[in-house]
C-alpha atoms as a PDB file:
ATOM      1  CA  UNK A   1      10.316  -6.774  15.004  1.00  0.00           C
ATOM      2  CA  UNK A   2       9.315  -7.119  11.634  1.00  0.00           C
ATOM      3  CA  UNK A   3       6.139  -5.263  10.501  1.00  0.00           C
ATOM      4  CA  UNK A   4       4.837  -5.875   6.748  1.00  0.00           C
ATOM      5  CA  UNK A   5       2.777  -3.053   6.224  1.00  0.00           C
ATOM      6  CA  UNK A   6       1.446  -4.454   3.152  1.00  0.00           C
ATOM      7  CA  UNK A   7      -0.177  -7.440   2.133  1.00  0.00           C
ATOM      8  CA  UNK A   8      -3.283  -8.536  -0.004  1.00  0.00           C
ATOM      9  CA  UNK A   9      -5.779 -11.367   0.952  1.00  0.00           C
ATOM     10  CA  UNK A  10      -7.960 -12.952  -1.963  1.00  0.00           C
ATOM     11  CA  UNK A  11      -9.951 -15.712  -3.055  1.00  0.00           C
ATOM     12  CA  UNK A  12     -10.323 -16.668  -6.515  1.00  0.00           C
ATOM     13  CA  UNK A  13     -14.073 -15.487  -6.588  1.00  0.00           C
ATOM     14  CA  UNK A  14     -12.378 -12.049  -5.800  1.00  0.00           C
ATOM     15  CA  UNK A  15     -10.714 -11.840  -8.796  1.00  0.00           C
ATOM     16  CA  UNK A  16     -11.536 -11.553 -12.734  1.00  0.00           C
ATOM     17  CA  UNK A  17     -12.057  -9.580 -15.555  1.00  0.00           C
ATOM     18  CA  UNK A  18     -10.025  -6.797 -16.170  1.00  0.00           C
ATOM     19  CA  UNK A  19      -7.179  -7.162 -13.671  1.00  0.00           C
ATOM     20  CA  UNK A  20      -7.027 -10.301 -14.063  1.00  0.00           C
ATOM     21  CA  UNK A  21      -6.428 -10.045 -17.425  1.00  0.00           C
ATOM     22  CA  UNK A  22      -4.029  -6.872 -16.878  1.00  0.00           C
ATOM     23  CA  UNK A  23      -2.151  -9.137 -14.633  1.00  0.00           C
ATOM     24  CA  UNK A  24      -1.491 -12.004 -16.939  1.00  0.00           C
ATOM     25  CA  UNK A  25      -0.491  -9.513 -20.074  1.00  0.00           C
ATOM     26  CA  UNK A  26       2.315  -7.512 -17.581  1.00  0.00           C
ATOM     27  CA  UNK A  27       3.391 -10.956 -15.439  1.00  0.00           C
ATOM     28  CA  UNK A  28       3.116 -13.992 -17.837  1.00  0.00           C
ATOM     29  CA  UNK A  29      -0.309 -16.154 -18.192  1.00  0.00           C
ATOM     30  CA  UNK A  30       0.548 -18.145 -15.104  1.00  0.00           C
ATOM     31  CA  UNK A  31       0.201 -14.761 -12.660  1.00  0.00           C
ATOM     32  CA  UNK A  32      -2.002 -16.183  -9.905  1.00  0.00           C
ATOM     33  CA  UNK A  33      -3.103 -13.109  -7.621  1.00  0.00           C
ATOM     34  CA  UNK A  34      -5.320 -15.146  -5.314  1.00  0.00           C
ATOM     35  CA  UNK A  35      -4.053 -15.171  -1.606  1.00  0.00           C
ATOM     36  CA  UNK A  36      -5.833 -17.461   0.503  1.00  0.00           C
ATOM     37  CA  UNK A  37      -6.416 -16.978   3.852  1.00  0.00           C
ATOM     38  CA  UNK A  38      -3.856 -20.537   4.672  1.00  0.00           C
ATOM     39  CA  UNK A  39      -1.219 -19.012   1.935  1.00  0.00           C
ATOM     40  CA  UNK A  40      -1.193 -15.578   3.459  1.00  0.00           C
ATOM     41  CA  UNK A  41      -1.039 -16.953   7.362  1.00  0.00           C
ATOM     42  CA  UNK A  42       1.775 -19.080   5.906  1.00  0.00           C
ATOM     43  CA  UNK A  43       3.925 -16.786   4.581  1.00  0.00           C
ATOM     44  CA  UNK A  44       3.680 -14.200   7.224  1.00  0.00           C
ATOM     45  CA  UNK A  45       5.250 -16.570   9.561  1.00  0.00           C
ATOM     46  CA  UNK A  46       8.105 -14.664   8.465  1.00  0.00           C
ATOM     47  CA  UNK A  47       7.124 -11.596  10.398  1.00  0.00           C
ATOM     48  CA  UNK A  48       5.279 -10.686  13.454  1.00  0.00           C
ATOM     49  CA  UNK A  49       2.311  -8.244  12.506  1.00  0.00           C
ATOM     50  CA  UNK A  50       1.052  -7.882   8.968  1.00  0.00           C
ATOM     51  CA  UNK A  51      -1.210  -5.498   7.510  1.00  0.00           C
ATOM     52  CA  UNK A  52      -4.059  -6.813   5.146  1.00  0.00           C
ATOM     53  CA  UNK A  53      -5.572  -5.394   2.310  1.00  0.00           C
ATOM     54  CA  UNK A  54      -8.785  -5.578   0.763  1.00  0.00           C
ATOM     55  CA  UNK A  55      -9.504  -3.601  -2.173  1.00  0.00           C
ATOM     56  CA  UNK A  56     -13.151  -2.767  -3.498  1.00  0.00           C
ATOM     57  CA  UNK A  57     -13.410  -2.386  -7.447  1.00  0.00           C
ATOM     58  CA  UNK A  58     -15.787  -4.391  -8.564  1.00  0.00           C
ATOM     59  CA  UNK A  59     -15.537  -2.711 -12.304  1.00  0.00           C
ATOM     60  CA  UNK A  60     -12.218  -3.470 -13.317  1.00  0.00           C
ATOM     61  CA  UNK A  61     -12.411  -7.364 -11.500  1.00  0.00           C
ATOM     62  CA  UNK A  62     -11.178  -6.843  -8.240  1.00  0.00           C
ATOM     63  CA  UNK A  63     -13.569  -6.884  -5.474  1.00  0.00           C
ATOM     64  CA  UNK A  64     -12.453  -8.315  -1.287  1.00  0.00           C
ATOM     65  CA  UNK A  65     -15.166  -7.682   0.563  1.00  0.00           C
ATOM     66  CA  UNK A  66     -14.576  -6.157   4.144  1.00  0.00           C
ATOM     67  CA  UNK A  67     -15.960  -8.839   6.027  1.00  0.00           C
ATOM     68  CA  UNK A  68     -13.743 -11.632   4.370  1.00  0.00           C
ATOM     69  CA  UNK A  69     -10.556  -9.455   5.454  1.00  0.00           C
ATOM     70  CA  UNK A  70     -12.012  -8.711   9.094  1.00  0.00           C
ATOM     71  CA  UNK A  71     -12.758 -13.004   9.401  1.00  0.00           C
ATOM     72  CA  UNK A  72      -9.263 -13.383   8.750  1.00  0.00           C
ATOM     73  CA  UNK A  73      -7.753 -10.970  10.752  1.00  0.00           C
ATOM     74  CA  UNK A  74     -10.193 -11.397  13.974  1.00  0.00           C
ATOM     75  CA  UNK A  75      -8.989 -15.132  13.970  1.00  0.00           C
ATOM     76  CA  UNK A  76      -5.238 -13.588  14.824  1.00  0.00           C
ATOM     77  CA  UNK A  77      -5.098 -10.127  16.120  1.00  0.00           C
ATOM     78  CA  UNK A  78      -2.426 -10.048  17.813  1.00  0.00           C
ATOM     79  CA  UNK A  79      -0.608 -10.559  14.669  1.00  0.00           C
ATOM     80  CA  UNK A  80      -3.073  -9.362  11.958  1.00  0.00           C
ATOM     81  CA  UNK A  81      -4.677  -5.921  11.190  1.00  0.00           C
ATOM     82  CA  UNK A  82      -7.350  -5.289   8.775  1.00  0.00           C
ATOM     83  CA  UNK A  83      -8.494  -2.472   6.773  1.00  0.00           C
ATOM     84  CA  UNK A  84     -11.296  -1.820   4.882  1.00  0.00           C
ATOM     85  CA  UNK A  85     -11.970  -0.701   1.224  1.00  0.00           C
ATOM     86  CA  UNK A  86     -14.574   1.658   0.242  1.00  0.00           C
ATOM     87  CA  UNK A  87     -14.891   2.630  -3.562  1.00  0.00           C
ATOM     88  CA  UNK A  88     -15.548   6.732  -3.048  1.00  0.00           C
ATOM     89  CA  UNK A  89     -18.012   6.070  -6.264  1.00  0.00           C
ATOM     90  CA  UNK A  90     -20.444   4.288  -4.227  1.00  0.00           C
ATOM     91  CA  UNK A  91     -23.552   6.101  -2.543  1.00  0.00           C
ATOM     92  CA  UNK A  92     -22.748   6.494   1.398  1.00  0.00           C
ATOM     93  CA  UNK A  93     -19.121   5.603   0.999  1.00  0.00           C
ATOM     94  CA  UNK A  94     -18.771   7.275   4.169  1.00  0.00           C
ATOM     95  CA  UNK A  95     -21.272   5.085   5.918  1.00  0.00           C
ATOM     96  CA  UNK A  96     -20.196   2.222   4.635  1.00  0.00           C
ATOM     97  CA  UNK A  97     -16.323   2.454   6.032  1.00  0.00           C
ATOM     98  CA  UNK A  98     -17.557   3.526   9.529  1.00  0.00           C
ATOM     99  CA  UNK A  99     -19.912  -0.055   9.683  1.00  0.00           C
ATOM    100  CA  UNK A 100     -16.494  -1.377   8.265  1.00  0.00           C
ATOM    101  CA  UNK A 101     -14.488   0.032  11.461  1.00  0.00           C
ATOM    102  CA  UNK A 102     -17.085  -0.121  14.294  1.00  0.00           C
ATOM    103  CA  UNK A 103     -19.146  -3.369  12.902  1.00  0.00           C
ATOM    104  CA  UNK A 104     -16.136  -5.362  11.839  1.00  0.00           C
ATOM    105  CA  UNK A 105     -13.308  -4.215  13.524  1.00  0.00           C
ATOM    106  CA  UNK A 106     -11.258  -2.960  11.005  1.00  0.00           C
ATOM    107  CA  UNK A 107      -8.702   0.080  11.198  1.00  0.00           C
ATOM    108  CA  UNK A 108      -7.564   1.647   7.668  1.00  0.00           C
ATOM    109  CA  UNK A 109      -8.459   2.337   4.793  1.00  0.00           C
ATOM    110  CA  UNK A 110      -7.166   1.037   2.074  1.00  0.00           C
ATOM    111  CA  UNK A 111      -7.664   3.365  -1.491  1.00  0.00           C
ATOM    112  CA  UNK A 112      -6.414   2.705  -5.502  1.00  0.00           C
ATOM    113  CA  UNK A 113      -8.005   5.373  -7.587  1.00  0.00           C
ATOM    114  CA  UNK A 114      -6.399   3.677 -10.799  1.00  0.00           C
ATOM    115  CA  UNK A 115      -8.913   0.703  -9.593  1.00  0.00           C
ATOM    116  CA  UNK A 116     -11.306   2.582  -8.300  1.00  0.00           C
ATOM    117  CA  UNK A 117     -11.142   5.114 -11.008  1.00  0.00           C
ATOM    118  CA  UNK A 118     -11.262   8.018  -8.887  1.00  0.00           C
ATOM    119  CA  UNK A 119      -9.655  11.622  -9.173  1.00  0.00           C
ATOM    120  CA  UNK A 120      -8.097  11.406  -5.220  1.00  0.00           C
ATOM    121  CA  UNK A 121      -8.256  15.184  -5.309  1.00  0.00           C
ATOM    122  CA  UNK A 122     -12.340  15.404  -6.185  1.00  0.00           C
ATOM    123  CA  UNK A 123     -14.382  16.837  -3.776  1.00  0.00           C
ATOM    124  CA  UNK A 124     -16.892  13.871  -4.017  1.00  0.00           C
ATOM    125  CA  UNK A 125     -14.412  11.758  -2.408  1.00  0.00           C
ATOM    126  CA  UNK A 126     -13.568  14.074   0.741  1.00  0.00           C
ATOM    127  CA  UNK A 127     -16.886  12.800   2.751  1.00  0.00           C
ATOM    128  CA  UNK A 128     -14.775   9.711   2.695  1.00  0.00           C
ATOM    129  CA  UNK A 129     -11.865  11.215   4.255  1.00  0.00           C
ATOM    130  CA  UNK A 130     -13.319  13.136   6.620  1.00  0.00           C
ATOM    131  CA  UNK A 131     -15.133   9.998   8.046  1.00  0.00           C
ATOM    132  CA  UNK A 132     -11.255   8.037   7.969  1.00  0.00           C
ATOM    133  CA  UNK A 133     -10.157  11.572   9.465  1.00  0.00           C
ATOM    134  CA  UNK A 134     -13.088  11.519  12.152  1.00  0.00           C
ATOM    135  CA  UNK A 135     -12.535   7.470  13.120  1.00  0.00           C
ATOM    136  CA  UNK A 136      -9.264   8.545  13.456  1.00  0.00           C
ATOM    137  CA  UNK A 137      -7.656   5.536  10.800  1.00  0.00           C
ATOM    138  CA  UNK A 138      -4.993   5.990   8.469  1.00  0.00           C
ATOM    139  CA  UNK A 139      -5.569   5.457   4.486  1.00  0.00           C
ATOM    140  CA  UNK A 140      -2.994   3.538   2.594  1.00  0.00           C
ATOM    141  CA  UNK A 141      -2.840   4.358  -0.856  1.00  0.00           C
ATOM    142  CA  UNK A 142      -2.319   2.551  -4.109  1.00  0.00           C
ATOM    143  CA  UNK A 143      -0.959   5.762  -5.582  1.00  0.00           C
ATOM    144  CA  UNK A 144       1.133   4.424  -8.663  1.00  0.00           C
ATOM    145  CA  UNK A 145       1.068   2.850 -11.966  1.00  0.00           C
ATOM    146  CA  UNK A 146      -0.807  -0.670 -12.429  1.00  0.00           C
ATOM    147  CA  UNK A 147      -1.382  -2.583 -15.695  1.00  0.00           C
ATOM    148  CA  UNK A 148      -5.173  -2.404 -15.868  1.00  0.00           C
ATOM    149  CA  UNK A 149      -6.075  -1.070 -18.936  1.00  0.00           C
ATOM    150  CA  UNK A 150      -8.691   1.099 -18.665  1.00  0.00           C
ATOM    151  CA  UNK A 151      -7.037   2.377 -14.790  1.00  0.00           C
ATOM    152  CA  UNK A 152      -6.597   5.995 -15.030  1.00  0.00           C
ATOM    153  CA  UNK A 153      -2.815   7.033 -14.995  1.00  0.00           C
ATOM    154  CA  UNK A 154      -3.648  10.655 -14.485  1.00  0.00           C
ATOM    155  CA  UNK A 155      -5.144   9.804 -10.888  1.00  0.00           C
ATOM    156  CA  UNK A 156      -2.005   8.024  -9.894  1.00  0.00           C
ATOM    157  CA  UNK A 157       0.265  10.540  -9.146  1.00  0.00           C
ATOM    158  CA  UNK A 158       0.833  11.332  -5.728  1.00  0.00           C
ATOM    159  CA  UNK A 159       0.699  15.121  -6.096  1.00  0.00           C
ATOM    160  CA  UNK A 160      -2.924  14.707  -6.188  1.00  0.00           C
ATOM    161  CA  UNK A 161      -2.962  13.713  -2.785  1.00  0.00           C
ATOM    162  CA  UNK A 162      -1.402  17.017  -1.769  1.00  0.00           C
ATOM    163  CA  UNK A 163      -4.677  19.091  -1.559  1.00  0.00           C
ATOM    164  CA  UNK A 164      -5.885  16.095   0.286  1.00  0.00           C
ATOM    165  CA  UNK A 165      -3.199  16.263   2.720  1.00  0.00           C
ATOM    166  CA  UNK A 166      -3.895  20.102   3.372  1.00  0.00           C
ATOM    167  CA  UNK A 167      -7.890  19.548   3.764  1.00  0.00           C
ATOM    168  CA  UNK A 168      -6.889  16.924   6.713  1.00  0.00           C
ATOM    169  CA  UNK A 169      -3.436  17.853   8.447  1.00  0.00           C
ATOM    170  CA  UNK A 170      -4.441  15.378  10.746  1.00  0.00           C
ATOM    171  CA  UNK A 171      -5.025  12.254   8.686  1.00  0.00           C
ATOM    172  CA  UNK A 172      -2.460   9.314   8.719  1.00  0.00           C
ATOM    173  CA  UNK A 173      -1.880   8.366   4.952  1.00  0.00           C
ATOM    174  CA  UNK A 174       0.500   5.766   3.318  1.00  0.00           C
ATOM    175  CA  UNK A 175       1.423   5.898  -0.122  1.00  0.00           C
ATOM    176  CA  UNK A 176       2.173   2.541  -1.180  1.00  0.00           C
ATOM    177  CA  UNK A 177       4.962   1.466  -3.937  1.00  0.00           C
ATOM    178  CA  UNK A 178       7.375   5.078  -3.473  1.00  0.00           C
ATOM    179  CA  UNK A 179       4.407   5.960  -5.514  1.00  0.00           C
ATOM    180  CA  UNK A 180       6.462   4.727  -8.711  1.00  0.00           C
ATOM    181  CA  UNK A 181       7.454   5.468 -11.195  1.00  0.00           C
ATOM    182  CA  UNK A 182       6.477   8.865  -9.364  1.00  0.00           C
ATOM    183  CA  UNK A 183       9.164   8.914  -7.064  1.00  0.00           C
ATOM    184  CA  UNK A 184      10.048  12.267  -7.045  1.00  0.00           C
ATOM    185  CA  UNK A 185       6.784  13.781  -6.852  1.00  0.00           C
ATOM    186  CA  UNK A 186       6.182  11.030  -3.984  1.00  0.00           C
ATOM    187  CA  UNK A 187       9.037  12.255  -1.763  1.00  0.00           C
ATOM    188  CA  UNK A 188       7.806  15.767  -2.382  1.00  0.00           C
ATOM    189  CA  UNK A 189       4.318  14.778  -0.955  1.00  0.00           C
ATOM    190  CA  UNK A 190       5.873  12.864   2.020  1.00  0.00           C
ATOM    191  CA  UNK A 191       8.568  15.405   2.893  1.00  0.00           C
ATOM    192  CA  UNK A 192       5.768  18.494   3.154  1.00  0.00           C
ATOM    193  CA  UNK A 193       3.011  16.491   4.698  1.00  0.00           C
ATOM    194  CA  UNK A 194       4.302  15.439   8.662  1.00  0.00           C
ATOM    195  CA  UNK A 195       1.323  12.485   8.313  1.00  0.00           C
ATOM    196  CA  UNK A 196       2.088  11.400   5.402  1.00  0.00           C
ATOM    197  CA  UNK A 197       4.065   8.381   4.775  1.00  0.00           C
ATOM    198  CA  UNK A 198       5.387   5.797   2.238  1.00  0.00           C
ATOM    199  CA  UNK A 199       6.535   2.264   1.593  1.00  0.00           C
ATOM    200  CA  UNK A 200       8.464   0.089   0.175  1.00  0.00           C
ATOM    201  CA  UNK A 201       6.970  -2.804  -1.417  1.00  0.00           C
ATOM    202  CA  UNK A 202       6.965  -4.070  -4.877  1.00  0.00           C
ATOM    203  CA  UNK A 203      10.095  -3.027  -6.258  1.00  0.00           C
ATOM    204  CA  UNK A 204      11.991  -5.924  -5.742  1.00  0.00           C
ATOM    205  CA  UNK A 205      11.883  -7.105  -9.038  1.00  0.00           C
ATOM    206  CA  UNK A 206      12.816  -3.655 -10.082  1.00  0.00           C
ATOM    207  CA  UNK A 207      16.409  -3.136  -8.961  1.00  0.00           C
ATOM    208  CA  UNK A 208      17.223  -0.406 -10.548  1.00  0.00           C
ATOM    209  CA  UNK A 209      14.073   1.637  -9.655  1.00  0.00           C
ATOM    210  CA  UNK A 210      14.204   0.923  -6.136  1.00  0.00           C
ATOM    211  CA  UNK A 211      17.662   1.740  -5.953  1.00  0.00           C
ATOM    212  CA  UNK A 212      16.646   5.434  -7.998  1.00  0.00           C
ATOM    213  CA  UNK A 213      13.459   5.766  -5.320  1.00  0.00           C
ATOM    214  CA  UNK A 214      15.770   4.845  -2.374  1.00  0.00           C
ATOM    215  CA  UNK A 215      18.312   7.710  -3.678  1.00  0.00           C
ATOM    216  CA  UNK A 216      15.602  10.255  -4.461  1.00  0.00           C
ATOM    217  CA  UNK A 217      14.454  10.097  -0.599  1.00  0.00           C
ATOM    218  CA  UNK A 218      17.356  10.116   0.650  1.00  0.00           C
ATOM    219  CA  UNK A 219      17.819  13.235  -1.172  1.00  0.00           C
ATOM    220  CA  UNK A 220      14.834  14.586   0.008  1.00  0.00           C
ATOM    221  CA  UNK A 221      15.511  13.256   3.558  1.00  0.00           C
ATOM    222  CA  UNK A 222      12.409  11.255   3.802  1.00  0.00           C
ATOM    223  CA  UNK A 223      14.279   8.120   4.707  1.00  0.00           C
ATOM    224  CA  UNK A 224      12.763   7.895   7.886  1.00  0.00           C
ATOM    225  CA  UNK A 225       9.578   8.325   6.493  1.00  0.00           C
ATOM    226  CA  UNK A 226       9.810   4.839   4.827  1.00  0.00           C
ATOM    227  CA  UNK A 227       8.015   1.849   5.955  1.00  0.00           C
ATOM    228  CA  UNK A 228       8.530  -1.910   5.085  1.00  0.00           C
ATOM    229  CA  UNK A 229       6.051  -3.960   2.719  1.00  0.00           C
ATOM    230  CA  UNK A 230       5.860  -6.718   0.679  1.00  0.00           C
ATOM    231  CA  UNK A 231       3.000  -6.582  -1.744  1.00  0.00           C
ATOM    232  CA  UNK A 232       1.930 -10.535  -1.070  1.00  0.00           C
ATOM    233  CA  UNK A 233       1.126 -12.530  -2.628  1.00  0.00           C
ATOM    234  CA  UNK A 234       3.770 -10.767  -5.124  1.00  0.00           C
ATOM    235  CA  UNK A 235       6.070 -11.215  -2.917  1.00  0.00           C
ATOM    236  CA  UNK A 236       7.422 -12.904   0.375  1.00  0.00           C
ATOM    237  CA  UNK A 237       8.705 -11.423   3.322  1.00  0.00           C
ATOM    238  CA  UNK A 238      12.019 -13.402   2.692  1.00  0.00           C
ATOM    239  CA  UNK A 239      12.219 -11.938  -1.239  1.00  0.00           C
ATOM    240  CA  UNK A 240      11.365  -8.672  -0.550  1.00  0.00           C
ATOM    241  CA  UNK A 241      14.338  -8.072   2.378  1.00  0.00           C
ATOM    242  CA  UNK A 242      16.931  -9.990   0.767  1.00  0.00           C
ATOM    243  CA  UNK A 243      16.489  -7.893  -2.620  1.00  0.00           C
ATOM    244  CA  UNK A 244      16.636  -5.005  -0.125  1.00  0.00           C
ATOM    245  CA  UNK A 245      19.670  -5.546   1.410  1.00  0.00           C
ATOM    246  CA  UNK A 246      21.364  -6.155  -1.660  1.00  0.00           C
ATOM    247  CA  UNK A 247      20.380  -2.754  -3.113  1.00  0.00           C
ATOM    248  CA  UNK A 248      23.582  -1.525  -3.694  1.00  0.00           C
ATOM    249  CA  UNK A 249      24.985  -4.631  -6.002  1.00  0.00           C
ATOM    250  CA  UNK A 250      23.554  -2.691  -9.108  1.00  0.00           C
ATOM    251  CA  UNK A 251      26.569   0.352  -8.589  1.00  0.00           C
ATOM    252  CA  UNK A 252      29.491  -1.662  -7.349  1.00  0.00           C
ATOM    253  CA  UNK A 253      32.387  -0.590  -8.895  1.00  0.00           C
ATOM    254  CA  UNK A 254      30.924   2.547 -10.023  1.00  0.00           C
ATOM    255  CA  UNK A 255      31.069   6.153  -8.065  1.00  0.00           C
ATOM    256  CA  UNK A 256      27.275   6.314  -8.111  1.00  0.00           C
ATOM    257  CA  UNK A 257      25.793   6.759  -4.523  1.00  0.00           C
ATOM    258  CA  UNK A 258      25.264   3.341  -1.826  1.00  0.00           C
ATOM    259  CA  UNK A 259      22.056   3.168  -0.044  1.00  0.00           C
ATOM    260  CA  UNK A 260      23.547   3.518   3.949  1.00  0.00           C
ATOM    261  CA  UNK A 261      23.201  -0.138   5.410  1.00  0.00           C
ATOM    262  CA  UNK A 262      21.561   1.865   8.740  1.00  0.00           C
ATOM    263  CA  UNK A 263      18.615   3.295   6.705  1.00  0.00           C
ATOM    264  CA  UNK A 264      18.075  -0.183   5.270  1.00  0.00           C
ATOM    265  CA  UNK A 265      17.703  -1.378   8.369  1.00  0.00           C
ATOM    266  CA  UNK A 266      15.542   0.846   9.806  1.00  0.00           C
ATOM    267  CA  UNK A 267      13.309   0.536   7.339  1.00  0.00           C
ATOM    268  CA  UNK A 268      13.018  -3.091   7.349  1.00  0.00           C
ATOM    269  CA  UNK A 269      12.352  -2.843  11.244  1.00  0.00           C
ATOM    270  CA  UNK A 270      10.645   0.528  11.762  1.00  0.00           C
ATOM    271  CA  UNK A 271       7.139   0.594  14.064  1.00  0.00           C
ATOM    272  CA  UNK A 272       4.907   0.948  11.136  1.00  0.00           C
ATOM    273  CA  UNK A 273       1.896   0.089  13.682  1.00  0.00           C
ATOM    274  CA  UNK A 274       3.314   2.732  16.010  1.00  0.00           C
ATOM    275  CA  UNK A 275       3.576   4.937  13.549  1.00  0.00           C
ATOM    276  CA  UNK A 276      -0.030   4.783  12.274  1.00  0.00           C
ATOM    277  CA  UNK A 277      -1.574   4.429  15.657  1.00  0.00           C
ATOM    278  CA  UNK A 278      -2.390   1.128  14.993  1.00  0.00           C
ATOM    279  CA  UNK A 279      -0.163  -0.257  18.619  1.00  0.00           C
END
């Protein structure tokens, strides 16, 4: 079984404005970020149960509502879960992701407080998380770097999600990306917390960093911690494993440490829905 425990779902009318714009500067002026709901059924023939992503930030550009993800996901849900997006900024945030779970059907939470422009650890937000902790849902988090140019960086590290962690022991929670370039600080975070998790998508056009995040938690002996994700429409299903399992090209003929073929493995087939109480 192959689980992609992340993957994005946009129209065009979704998109605009400052990520857009961010998008095009980092990627080239050809960077399309719309995934259509035929494009993203398409490519995730290549697995058997995706997760999709919304992501609600309507001031930098980048606004899915909840209801276009739970459409597409209610057509196929045996094979597709949803989650919802709730910007913390917005009055009765909390009320707004519980209609999102018990109206539409949908069963995360999905979070980016460089988008959203958010401190994670702010007690305005924990109403939020105490209504993900109380629907019992897990939050997947966009805890990284981006190239929106106004996103603040000093929300994106994942040791911000630490006091988050402690206020709700309980509460399933995903950082998305290895948290890079905060890897370290990432594994740290995922090692001390039991319910807190990470994945692997989007570095596959960064061998060199996802060979260094891949090292770091196997350091910190998090590897089992790791799920498997692609980032679509970034990237495929196909892209993403095939740059995996050829991690370890980048050291050959060096002494620097392989990445064990097992753990790649694993990864690429772990029970993320298991694992999230999503089964």
């Amino acid at each position: 079984m192959i689980i992609d425990c992340h993957t994005h779902l946009a129209a065009a009318e979704h998109l605009g404005g400052e990520m857009l714009e961010g998008a095009r500067r980092a990627w080239g002026p050809a960077c399309d970020l719309t995934a259509t709901p035929e494009a993203h059924a398409a490519a995730m023939e290549e697995c058997d149960v995706a997760i999709v992503l919304p992501i609600d930030a309507e001031e930098i550009g980048y606004a899915v509502p909840n209801r276009y993800v739970a459409d597409y996901v209610n057509a196929d849900p045996a094979r597709r879960i949803g989650f919802a997006s709730v910007n913390p900024n917005r009055p009765g945030a909390d009320k707004i992701l519980e209609e999102a779970v018990l109206g539409l059907g949908l069963r995360g939470l999905k979070l980016g407080p460089i988008y959203q422009k958010f401190n994670p650890a702010s007690p305005a937000a924990y109403p939020l998380y105490a209504m993900a902790d109380r629907l019992r849902i897990p939050i997947m988090w966009h805890q990284g770097t981006s190239y929106v140019e106004n996103g603040p960086l000093e929300y994106s590290n994942a040791v911000l999600l630490d006091p988050v962690a402690r206020s709700f022991p309980g509460l399933k929670m995903v950082i998305a990306h290895l948290g890079h370039p905060w890897f370290a600080e990432t594994a740290c975070v995922v090692r001390k917390h039991p319910n807190v998790y990470t994945d692997m998508s989007a570095l596959s056009t960064r061998p060199w960093q996802m060979y260094n995040a891949m090292i770091t938690a196997l350091e910190y002996g998090i590897e089992k911690k790791i799920l498997f994700g692609t980032d679509f429409p970034f990237f495929t299903v196909e892209r993403t494993i095939a740059a995996f399992r050829d991690i370890n090209r980048i050291v050959e003929g060096t002494s620097l440490p392989r990445v064990p073929e097992q753990v790649i493995e694993d990864i690429i087939h772990r029970n993320a829905l298991e694992i999230l109480g999503l089964d």
